[in-house]
Protein backbone atom coordinates (compact mmCIF):
# COMPACT_ATOMS: atom_id res chain seq x y z
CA UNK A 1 86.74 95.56 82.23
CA UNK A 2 88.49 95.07 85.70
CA UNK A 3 87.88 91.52 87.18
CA UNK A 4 90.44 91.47 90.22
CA UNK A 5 91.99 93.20 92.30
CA UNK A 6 94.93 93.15 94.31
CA UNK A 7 96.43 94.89 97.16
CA UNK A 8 99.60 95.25 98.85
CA UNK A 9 99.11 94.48 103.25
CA UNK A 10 101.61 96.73 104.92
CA UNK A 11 100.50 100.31 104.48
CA UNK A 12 97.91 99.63 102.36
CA UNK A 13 95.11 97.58 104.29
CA UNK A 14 96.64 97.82 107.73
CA UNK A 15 98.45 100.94 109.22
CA UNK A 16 102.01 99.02 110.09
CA UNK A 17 104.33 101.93 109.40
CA UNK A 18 104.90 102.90 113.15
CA UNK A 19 105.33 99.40 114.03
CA UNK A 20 107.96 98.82 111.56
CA UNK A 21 109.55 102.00 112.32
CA UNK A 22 109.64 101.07 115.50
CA UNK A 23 111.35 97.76 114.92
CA UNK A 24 113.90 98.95 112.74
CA UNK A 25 114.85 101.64 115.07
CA UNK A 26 115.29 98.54 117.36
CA UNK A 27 117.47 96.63 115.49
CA UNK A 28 119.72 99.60 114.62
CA UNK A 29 119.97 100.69 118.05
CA UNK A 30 121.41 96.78 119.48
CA UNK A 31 122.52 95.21 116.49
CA UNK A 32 124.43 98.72 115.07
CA UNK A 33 124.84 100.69 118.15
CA UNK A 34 122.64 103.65 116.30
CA UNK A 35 120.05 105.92 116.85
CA UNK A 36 120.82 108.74 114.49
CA UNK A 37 119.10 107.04 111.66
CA UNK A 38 116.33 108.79 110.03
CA UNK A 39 112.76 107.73 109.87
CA UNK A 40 112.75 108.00 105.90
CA UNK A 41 115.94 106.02 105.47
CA UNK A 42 114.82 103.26 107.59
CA UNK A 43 111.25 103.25 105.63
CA UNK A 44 113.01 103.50 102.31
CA UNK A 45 112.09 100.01 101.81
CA UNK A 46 109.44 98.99 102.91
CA UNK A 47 107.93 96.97 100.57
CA UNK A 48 110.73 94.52 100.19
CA UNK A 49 111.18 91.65 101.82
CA UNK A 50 112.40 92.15 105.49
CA UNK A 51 115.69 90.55 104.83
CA UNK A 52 116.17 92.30 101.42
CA UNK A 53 115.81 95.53 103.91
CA UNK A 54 118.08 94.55 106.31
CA UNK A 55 120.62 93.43 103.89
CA UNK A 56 120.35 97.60 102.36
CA UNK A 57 120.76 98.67 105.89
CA UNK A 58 124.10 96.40 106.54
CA UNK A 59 125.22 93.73 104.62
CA UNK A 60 127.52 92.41 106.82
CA UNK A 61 125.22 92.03 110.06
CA UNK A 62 121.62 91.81 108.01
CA UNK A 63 121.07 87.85 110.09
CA UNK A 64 121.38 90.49 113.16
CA UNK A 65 119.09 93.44 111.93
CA UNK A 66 116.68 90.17 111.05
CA UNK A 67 116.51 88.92 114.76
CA UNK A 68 116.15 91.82 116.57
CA UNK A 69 113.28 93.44 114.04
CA UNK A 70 111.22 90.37 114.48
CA UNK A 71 112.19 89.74 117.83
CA UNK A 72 110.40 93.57 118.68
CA UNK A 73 107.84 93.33 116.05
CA UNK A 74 106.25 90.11 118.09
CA UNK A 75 106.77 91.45 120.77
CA UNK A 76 105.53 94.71 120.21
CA UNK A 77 102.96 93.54 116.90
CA UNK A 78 99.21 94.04 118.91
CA UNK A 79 100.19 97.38 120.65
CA UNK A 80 101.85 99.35 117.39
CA UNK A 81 99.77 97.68 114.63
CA UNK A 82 96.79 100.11 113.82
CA UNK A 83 93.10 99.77 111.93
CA UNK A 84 92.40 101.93 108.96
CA UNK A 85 89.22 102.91 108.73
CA UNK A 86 86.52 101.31 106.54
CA UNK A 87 88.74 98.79 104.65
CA UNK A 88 86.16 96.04 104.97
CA UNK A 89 83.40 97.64 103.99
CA UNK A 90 85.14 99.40 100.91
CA UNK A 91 86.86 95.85 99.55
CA UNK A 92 83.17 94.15 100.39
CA UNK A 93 82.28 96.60 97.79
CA UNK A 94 84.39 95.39 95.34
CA UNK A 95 83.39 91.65 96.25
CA UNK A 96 79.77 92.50 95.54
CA UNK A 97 80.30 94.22 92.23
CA UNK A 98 81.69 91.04 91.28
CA UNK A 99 85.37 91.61 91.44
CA UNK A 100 87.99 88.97 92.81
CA UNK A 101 90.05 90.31 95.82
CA UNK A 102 93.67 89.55 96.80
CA UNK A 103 95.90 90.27 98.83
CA UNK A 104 99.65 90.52 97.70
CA UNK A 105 102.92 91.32 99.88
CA UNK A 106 106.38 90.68 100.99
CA UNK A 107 106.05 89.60 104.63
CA UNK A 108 105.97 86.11 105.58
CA UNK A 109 102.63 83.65 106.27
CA UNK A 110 102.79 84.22 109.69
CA UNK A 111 103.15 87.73 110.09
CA UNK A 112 100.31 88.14 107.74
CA UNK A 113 98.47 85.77 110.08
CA UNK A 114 99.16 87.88 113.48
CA UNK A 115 98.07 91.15 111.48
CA UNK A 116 94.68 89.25 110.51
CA UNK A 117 94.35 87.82 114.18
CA UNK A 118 93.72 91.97 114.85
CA UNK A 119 91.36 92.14 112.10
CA UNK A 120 89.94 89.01 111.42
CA UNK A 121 87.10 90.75 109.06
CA UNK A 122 89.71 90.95 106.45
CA UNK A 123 89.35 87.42 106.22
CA UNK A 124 86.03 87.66 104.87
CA UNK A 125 86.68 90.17 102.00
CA UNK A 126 89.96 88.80 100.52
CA UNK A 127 89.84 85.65 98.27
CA UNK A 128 93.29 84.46 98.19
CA UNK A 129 96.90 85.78 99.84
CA UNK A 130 100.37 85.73 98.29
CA UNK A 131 103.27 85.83 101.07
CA UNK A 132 106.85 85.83 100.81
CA UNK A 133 106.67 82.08 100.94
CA UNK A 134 104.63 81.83 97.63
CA UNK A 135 106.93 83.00 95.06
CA UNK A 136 110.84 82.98 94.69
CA UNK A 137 111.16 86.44 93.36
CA UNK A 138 109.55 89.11 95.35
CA UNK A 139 108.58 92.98 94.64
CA UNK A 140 109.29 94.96 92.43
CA UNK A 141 109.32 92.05 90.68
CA UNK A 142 105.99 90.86 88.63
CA UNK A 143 106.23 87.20 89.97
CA UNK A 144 103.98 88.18 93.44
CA UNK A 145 101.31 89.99 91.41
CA UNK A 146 101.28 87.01 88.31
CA UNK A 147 100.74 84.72 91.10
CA UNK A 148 98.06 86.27 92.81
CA UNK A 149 96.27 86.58 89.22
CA UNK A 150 97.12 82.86 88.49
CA UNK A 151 95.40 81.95 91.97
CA UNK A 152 92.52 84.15 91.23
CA UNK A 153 91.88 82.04 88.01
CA UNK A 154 94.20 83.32 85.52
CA UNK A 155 93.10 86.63 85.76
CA UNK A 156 93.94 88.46 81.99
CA UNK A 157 96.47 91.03 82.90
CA UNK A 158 94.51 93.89 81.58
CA UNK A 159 91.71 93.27 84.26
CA UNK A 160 93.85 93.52 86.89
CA UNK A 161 94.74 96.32 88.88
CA UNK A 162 97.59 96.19 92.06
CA UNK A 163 96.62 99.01 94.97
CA UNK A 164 99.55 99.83 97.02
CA UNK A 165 101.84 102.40 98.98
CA UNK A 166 104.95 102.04 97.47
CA UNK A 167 107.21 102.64 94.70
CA UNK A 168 107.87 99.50 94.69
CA UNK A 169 104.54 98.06 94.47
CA UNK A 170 103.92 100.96 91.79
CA UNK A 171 106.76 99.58 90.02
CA UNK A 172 105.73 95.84 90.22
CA UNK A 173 102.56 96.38 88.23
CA UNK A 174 103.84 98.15 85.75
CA UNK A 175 106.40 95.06 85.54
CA UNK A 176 103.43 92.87 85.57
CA UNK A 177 101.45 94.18 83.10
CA UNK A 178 98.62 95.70 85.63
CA UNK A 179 96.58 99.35 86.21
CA UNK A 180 98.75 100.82 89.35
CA UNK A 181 96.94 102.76 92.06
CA UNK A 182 99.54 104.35 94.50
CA UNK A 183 97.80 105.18 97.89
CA UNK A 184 98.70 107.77 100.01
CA UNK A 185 98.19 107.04 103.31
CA UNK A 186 100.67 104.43 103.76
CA UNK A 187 104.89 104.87 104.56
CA UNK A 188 105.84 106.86 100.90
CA UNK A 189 104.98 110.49 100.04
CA UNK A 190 103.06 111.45 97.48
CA UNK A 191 106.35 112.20 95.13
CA UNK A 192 107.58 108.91 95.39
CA UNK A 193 104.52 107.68 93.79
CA UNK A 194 104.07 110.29 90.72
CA UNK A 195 104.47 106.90 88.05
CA UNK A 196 101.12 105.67 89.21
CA UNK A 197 98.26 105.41 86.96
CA UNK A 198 96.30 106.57 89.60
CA UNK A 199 96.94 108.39 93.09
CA UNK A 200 94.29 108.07 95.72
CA UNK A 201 93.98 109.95 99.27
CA UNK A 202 91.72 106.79 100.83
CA UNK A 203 90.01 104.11 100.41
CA UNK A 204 86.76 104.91 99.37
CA UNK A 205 88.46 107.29 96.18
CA UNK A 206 90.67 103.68 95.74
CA UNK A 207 87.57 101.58 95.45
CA UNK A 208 86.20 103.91 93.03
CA UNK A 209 88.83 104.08 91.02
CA UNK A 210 88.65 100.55 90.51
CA UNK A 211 85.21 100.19 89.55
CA UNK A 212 85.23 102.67 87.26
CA UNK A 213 87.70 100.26 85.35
C-alpha cells in the first residue's frame, strides 16, 4: 500500500522548460559563440544537475556555460517560470488520503526557493525537499529518492512511488527500488519515457494513479 510520494520540481510541479531553454540558449550563444543548437539537444538533460549538463554540452568551458545559465535564469526566473494548473489541489489530495509528500530534484536550495517564492502554496502540500545540496550522488542515481524516503520516515521502498518527466527520473526509481510514473507534460516526449510503470497526461490521472497503489 503506497505511503509516500515523491516528485521531481522542474517539469513536473512547475512548468520551467522554457526558462531553461532559454538559459541554455544563453549560455551557448556568449560562452560558445552558438545559436544553431537545437531545442532537444539542449533539453537532453534536464534532469541532471546543472553542472553535470553543462559539462555534456562542453567540457572544457562547462565553469562558463555555469555562469551565464544562472546569470539569465535570475535574471530572467519570474518572467519565464510558469504555473501548472491544479498542482496544489491534486498533491493536497494525496496529503489528505494520508500519504507523505516530497519533493525530489537536482537544482540547488536556492533555486528551489525562488521557484516556491512564485508559488508559495506548494509550501503547504510538500512535507520535506531534497536539493542538490542533500546528497552527493544525484539522478539517475537512487541516493536523491532513498533520501527523500529516509526523511519521510524510512519510507519501505515498496510504498513509494517517484512522479517525474524524465528518463532520468524514470530511471532513478527503478534504481531505487520505487513504482515510476513518467509525466508527460514536462521537457521529454512520450518515447523517452516508454520504461515507466506508469505514463500519465496530467496531474489529476498522476494523483490517481497513486492512490490506486
Amino acid at each position: 500500500m503506497l505511503s509516500a510520494a515523491l516528485f521531481d520540481f522542474d517539469g513536473t510541479l512547475v512548468d520551467t522548460t522554457e526558462m531553461i531553454h532559454q538559459s541554455m540558449r544563453h549560455a551557448a550563444r556568449s560562452v560558445l559563440g552558438r545559436d544553431d543548437i537545437p531545442r532537444e539537444t539542449l533539453l537532453a538533460n534536464v534532469g541532471r544537475p546543472l553542472p553535470r549538463q553543462m559539462e555534456i554540452l562542453d567540457a572544457e568551458k562547462a565553469e562558463l556555460l555555469l555562469e551565464a545559465y544562472r546569470r539569465h535564469h535570475e535574471e530572467n526566473h519570474d518572467a519565464l517560470i510558469g504555473e501548472f494548473p491544479g498542482i496544489e489541489e491534486s498533491l493536497s489530495r494525496l496529503r489528505q488520503a494520508g500519504i507523505k509528500v516530497a519533493v525530489v530534484t537536482s537544482k540547488r536550495r536556492a533555486s528551489v526557493e525562488m521557484a516556491l517564492n512564485n508559488f508559495p502554496g506548494l509550501r503547504n502540500v510538500v512535507d520535506r525537499f531534497v536539493t542538490m545540496e542533500d546528497t552527493r550522488e544525484h539522478k539517475p542515481h537512487p541516493e536523491p529518492l532513498l533520501r527523500g524516503l529516509e526523511l519521510l520516515g524510512d519510507v519501505p521502498k515498496r510504498e513509494a512511488a517517484y512522479v517525474g518527466d524524465s528518463p532520468f527520473d524514470v530511471e532513478a526509481a527503478k534504481a531505487a527500488g520505487l513504482t515510476s510514473v513518467a509525466v508527460s507534460w514536462g521537457a521529454f516526449s512520450e518515447d523517452r519515457l516508454y520504461e515507466a510503470d506508469y505514463l500519465v497526461p496530467d496531474i489529476d490521472s498522476a494523483v490517481d494513479v497513486l492512490l490506486k497503489l
